[in-house]
PDB file of N, CA and C in Angstrom:
ATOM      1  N   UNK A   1     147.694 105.572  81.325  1.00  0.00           N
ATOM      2  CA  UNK A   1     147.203 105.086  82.605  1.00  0.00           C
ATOM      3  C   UNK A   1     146.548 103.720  82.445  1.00  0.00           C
ATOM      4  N   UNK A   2     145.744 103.330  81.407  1.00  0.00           N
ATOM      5  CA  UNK A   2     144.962 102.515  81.208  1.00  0.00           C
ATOM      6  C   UNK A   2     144.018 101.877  81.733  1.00  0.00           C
ATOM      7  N   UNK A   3     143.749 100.523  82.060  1.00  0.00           N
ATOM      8  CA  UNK A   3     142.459 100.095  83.148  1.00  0.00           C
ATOM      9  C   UNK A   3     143.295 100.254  84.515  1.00  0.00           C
ATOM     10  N   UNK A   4     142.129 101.212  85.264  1.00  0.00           N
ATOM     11  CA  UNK A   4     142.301 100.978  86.880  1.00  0.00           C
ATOM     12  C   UNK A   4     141.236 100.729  87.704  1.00  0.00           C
ATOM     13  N   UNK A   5     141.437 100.383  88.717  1.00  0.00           N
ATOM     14  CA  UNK A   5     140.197  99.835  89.653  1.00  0.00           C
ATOM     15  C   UNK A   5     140.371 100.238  91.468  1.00  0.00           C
ATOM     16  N   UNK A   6     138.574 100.457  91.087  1.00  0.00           N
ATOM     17  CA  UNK A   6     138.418 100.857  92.665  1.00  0.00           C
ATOM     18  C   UNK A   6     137.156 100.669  93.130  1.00  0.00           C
ATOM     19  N   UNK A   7     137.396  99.811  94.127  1.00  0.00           N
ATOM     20  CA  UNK A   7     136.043  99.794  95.017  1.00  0.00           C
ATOM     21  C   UNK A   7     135.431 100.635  96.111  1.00  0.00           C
ATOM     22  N   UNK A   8     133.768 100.420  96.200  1.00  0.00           N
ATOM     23  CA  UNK A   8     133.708 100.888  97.018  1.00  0.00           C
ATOM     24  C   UNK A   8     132.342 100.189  97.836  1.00  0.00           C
ATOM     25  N   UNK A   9     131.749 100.891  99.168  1.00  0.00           N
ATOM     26  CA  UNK A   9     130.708  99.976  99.293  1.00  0.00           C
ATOM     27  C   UNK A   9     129.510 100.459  99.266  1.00  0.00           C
ATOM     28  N   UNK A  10     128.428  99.715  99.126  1.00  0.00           N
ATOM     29  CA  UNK A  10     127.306 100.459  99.093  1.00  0.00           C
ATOM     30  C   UNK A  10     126.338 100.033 100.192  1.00  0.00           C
ATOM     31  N   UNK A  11     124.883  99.742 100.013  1.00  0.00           N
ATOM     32  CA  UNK A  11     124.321  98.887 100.863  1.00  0.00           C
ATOM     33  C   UNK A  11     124.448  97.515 101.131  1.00  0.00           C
ATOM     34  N   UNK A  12     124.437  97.550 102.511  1.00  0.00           N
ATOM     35  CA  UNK A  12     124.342  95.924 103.200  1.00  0.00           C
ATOM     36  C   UNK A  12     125.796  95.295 102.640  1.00  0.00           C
ATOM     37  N   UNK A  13     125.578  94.164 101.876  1.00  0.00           N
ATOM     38  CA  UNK A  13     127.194  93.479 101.766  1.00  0.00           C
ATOM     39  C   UNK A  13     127.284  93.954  99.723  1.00  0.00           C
ATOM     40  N   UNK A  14     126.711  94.604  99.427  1.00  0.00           N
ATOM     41  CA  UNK A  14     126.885  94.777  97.852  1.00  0.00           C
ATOM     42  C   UNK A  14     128.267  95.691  97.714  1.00  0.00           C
ATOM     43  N   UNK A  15     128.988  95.940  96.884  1.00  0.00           N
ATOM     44  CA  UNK A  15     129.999  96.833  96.405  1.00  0.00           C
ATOM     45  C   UNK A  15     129.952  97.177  95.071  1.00  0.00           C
ATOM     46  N   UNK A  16     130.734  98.009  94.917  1.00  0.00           N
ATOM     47  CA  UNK A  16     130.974  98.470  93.627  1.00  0.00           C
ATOM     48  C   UNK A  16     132.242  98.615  92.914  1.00  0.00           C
ATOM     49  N   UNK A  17     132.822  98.070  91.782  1.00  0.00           N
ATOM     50  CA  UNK A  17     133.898  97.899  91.488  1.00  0.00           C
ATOM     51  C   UNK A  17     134.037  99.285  90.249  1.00  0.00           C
ATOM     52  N   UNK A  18     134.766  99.940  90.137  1.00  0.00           N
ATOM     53  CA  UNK A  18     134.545 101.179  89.218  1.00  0.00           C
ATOM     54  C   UNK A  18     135.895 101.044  88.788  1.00  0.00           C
ATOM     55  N   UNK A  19     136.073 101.283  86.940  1.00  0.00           N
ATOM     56  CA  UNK A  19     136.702 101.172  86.154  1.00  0.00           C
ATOM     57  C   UNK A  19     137.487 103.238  86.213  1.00  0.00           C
ATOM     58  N   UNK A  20     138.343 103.308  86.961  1.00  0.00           N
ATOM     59  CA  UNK A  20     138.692 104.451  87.084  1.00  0.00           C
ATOM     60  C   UNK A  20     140.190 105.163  86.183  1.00  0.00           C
ATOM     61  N   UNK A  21     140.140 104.351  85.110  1.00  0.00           N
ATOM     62  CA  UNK A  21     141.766 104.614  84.672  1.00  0.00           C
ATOM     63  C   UNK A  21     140.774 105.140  83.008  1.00  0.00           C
ATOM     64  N   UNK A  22     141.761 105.283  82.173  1.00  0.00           N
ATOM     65  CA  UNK A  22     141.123 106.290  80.396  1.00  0.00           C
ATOM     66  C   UNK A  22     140.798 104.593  79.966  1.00  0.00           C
ATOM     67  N   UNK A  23     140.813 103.835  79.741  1.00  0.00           N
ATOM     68  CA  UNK A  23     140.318 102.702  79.008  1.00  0.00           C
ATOM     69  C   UNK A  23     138.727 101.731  79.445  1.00  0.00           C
ATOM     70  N   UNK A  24     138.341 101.626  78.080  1.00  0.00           N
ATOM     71  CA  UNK A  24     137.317 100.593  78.536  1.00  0.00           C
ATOM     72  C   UNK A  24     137.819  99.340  78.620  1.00  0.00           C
ATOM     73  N   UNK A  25     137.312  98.310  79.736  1.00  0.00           N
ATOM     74  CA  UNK A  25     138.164  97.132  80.055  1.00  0.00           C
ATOM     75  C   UNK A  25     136.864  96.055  79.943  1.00  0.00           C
ATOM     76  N   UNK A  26     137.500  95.453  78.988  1.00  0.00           N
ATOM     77  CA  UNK A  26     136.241  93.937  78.370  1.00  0.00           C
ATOM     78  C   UNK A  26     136.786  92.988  79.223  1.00  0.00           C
ATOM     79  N   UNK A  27     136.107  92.282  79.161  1.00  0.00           N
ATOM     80  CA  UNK A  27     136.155  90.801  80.033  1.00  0.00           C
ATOM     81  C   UNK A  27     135.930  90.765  81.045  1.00  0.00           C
ATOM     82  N   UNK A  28     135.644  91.505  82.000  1.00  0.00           N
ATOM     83  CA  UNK A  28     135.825  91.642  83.107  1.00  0.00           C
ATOM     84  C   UNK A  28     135.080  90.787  84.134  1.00  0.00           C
ATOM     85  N   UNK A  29     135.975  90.387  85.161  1.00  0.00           N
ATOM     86  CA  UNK A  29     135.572  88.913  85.557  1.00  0.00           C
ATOM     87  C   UNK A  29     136.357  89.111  86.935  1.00  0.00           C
ATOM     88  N   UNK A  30     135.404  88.743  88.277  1.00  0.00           N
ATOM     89  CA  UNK A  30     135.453  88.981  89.654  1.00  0.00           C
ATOM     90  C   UNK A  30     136.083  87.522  90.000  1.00  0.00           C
ATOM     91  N   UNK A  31     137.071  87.106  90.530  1.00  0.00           N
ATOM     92  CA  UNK A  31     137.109  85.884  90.684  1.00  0.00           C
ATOM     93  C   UNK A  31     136.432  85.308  92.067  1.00  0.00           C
ATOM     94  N   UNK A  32     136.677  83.883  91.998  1.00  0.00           N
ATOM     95  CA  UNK A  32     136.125  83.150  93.382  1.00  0.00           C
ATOM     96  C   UNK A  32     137.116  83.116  94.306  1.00  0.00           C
ATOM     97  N   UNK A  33     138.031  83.031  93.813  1.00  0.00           N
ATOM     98  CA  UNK A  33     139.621  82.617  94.681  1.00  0.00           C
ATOM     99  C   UNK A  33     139.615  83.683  96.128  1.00  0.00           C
ATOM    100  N   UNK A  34     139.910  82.823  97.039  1.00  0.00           N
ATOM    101  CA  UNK A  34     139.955  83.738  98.392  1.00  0.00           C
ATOM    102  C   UNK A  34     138.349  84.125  98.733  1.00  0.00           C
ATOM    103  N   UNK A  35     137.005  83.951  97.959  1.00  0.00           N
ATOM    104  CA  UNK A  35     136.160  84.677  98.807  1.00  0.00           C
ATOM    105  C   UNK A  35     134.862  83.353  99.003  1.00  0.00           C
ATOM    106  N   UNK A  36     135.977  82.084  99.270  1.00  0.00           N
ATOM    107  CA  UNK A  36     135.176  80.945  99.955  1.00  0.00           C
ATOM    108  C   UNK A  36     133.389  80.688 100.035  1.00  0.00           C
ATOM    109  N   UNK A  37     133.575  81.351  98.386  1.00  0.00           N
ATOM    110  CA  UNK A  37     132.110  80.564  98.010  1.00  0.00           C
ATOM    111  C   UNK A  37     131.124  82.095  98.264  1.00  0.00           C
ATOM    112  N   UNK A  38     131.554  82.833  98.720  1.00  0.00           N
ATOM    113  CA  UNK A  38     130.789  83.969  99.505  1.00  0.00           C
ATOM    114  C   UNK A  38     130.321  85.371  98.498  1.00  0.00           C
ATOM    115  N   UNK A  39     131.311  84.968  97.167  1.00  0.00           N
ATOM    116  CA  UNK A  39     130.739  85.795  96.533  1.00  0.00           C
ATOM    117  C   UNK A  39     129.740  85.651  95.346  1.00  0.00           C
ATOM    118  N   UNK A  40     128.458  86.942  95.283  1.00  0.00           N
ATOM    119  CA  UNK A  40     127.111  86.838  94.747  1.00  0.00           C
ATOM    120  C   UNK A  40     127.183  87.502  93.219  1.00  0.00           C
ATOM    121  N   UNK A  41     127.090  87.431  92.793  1.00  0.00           N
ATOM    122  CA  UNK A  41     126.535  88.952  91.429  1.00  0.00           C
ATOM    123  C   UNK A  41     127.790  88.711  90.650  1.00  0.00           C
ATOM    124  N   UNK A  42     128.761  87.738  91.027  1.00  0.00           N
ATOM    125  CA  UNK A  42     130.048  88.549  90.121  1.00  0.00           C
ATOM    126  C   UNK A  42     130.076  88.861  88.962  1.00  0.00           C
ATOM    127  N   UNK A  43     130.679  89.706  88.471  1.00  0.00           N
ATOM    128  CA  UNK A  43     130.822  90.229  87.198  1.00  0.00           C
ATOM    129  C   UNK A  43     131.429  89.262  86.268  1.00  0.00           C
ATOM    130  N   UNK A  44     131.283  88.521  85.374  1.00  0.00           N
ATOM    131  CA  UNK A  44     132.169  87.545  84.149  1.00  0.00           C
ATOM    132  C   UNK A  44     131.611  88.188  83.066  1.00  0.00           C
ATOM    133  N   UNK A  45     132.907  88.735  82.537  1.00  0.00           N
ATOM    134  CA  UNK A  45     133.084  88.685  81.130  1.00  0.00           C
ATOM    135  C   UNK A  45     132.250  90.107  80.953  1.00  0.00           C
ATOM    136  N   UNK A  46     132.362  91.172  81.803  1.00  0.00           N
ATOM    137  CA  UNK A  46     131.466  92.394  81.127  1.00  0.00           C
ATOM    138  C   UNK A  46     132.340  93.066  80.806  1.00  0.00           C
ATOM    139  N   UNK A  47     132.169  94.165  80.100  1.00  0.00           N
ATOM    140  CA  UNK A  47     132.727  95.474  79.970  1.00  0.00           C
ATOM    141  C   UNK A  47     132.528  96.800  80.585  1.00  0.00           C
ATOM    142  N   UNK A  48     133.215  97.352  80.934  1.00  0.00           N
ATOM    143  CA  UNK A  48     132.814  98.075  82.135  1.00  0.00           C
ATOM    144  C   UNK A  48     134.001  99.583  81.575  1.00  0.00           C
ATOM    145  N   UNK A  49     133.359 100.826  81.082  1.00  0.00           N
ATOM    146  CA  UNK A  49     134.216 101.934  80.145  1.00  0.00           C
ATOM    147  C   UNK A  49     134.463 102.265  81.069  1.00  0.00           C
ATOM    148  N   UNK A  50     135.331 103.433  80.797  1.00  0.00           N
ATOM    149  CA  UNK A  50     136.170 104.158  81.992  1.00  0.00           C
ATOM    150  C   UNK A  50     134.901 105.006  82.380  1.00  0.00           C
ATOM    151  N   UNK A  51     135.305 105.145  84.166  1.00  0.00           N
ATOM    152  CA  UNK A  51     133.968 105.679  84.588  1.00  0.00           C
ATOM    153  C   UNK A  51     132.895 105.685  84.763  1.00  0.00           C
ATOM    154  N   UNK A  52     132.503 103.955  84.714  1.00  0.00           N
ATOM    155  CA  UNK A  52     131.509 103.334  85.061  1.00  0.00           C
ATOM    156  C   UNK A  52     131.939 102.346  85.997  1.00  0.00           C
ATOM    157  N   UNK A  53     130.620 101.320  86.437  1.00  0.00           N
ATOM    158  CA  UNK A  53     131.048 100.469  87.675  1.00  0.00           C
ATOM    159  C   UNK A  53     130.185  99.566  87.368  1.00  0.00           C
ATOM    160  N   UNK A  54     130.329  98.264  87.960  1.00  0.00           N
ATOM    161  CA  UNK A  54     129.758  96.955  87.818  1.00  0.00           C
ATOM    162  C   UNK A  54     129.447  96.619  89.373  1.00  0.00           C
ATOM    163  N   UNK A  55     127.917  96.370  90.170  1.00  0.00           N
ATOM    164  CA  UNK A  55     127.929  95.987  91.011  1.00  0.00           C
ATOM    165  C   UNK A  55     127.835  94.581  91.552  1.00  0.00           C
ATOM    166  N   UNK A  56     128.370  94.148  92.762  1.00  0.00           N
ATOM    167  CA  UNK A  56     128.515  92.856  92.704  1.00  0.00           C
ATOM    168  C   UNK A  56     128.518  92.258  94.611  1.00  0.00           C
ATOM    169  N   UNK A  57     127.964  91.467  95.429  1.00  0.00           N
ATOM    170  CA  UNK A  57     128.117  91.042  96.458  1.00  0.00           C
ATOM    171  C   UNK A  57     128.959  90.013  97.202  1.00  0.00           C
ATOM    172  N   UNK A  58     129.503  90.333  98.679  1.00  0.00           N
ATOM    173  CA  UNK A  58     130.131  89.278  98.784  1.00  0.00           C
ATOM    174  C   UNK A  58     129.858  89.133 100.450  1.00  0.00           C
ATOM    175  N   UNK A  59     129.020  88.049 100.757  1.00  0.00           N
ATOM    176  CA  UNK A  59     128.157  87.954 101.946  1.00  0.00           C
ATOM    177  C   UNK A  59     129.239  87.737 103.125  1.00  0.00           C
ATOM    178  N   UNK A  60     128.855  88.147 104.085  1.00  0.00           N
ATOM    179  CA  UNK A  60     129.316  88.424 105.064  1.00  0.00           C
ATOM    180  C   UNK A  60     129.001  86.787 106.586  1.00  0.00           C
ATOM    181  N   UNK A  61     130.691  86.049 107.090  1.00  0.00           N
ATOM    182  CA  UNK A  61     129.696  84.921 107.787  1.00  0.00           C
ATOM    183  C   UNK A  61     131.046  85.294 109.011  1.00  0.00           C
ATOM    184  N   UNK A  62     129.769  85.633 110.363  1.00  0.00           N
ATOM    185  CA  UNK A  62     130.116  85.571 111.613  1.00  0.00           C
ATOM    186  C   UNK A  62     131.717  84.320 111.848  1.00  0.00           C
ATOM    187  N   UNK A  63     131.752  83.281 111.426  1.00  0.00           N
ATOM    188  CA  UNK A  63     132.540  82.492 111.994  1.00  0.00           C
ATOM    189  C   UNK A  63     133.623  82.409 110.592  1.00  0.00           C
ATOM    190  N   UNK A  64     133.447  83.372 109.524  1.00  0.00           N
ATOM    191  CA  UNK A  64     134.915  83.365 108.662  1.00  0.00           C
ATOM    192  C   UNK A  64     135.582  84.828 109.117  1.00  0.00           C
ATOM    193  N   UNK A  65     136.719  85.311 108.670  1.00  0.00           N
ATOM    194  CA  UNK A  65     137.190  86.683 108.324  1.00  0.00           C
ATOM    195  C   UNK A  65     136.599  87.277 107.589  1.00  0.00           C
ATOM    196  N   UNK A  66     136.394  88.452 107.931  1.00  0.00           N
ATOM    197  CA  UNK A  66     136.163  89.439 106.485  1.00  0.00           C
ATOM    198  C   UNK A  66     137.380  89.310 105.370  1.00  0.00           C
ATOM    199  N   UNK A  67     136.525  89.506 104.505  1.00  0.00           N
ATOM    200  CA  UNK A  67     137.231  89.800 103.257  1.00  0.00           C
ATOM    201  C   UNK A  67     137.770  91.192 103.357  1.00  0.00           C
ATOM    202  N   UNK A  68     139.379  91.138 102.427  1.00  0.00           N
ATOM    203  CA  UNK A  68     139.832  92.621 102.072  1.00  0.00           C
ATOM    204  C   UNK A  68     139.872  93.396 101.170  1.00  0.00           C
ATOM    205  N   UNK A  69     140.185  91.869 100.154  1.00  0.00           N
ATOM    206  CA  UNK A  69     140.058  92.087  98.758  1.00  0.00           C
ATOM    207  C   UNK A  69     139.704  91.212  97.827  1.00  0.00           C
ATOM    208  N   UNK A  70     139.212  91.495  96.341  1.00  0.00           N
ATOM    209  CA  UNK A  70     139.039  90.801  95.506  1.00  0.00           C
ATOM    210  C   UNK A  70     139.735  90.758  94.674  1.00  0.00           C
ATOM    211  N   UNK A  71     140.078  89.662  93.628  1.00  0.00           N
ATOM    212  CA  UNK A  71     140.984  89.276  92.546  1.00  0.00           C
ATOM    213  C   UNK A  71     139.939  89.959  91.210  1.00  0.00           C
ATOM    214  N   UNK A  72     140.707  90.654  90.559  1.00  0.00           N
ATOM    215  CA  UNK A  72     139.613  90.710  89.542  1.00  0.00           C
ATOM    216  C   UNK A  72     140.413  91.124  87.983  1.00  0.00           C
ATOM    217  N   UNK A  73     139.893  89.997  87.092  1.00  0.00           N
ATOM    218  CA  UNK A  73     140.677  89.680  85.704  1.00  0.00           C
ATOM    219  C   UNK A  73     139.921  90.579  84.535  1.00  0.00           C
ATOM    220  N   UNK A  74     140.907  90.760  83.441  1.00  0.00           N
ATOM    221  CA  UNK A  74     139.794  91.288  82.518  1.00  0.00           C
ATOM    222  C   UNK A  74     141.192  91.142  81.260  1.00  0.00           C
ATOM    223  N   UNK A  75     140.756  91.606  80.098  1.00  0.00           N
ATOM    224  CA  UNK A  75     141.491  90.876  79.242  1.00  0.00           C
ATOM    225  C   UNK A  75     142.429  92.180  78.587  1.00  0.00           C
ATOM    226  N   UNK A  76     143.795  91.482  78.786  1.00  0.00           N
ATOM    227  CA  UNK A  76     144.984  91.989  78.393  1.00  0.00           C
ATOM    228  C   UNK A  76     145.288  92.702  80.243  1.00  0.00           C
ATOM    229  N   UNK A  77     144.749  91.761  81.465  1.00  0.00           N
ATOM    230  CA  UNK A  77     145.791  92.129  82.719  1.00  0.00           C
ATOM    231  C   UNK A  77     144.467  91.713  83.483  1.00  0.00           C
ATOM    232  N   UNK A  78     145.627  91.178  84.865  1.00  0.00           N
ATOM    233  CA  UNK A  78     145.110  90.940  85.949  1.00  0.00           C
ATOM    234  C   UNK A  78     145.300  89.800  85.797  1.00  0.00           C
ATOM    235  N   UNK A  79     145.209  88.288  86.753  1.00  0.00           N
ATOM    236  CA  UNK A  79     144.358  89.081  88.226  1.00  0.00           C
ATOM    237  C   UNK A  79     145.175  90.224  88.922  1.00  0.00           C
ATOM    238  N   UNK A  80     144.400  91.118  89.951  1.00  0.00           N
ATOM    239  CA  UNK A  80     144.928  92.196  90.542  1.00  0.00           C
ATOM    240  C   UNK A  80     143.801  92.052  91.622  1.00  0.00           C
ATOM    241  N   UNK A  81     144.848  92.074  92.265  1.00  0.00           N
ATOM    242  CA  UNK A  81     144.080  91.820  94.196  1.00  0.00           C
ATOM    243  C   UNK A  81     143.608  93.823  94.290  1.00  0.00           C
ATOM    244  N   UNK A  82     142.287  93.921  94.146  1.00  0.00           N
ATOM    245  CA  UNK A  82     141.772  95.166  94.319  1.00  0.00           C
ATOM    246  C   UNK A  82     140.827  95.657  95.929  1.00  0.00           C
ATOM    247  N   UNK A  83     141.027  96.044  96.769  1.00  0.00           N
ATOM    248  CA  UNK A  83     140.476  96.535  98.321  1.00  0.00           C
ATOM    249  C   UNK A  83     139.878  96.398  98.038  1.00  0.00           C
ATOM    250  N   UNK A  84     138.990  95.797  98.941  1.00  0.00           N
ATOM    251  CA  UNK A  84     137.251  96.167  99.742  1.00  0.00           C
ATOM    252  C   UNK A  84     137.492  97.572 100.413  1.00  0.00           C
ATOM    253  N   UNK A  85     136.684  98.448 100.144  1.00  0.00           N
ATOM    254  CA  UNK A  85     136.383  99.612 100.862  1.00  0.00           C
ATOM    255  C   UNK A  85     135.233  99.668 101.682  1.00  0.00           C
TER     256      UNK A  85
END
């Protein structure tokens, strides 16, 4: 199965990105691309084992779109456009 990913949300504009596949996945790195400056906390370069989660924000502005998804890299795959939940 290896690294998989899933978000979800928590309070206010924070989320949670959870490493849901049998591997621990190093590098792990939220990109900027598509979230026009808007995203807070991102994750670069952590490791994140299977079955844990890295939290991270991505602010919310009346006169853009919401966001759907995030790009998110880590080493040996991705980027992979992963939902906002």
């Amino acid at each position: 199965m290896g690294v998989r990913w899933q978000i979800t949300r928590g309070k206010g504009t924070s989320y949670r990105l959870h490493n849901v596949g049998n591997e621990t996945a190093e590098g792990v790195t939220i990109l900027q691309d598509g979230l026009d400056g808007l995203g807070r906390e991102l994750p670069e370069g952590e490791t994140v084992p299977q079955g844990e989660s890295v939290r991270f924000v991505v602010l919310e502005v009346d006169q853009l779109p919401s966001r759907t998804e995030v790009l998110v890299r880590w080493d040996g795959g991705g980027p992979e456009a992963v939902p906002l939940r």
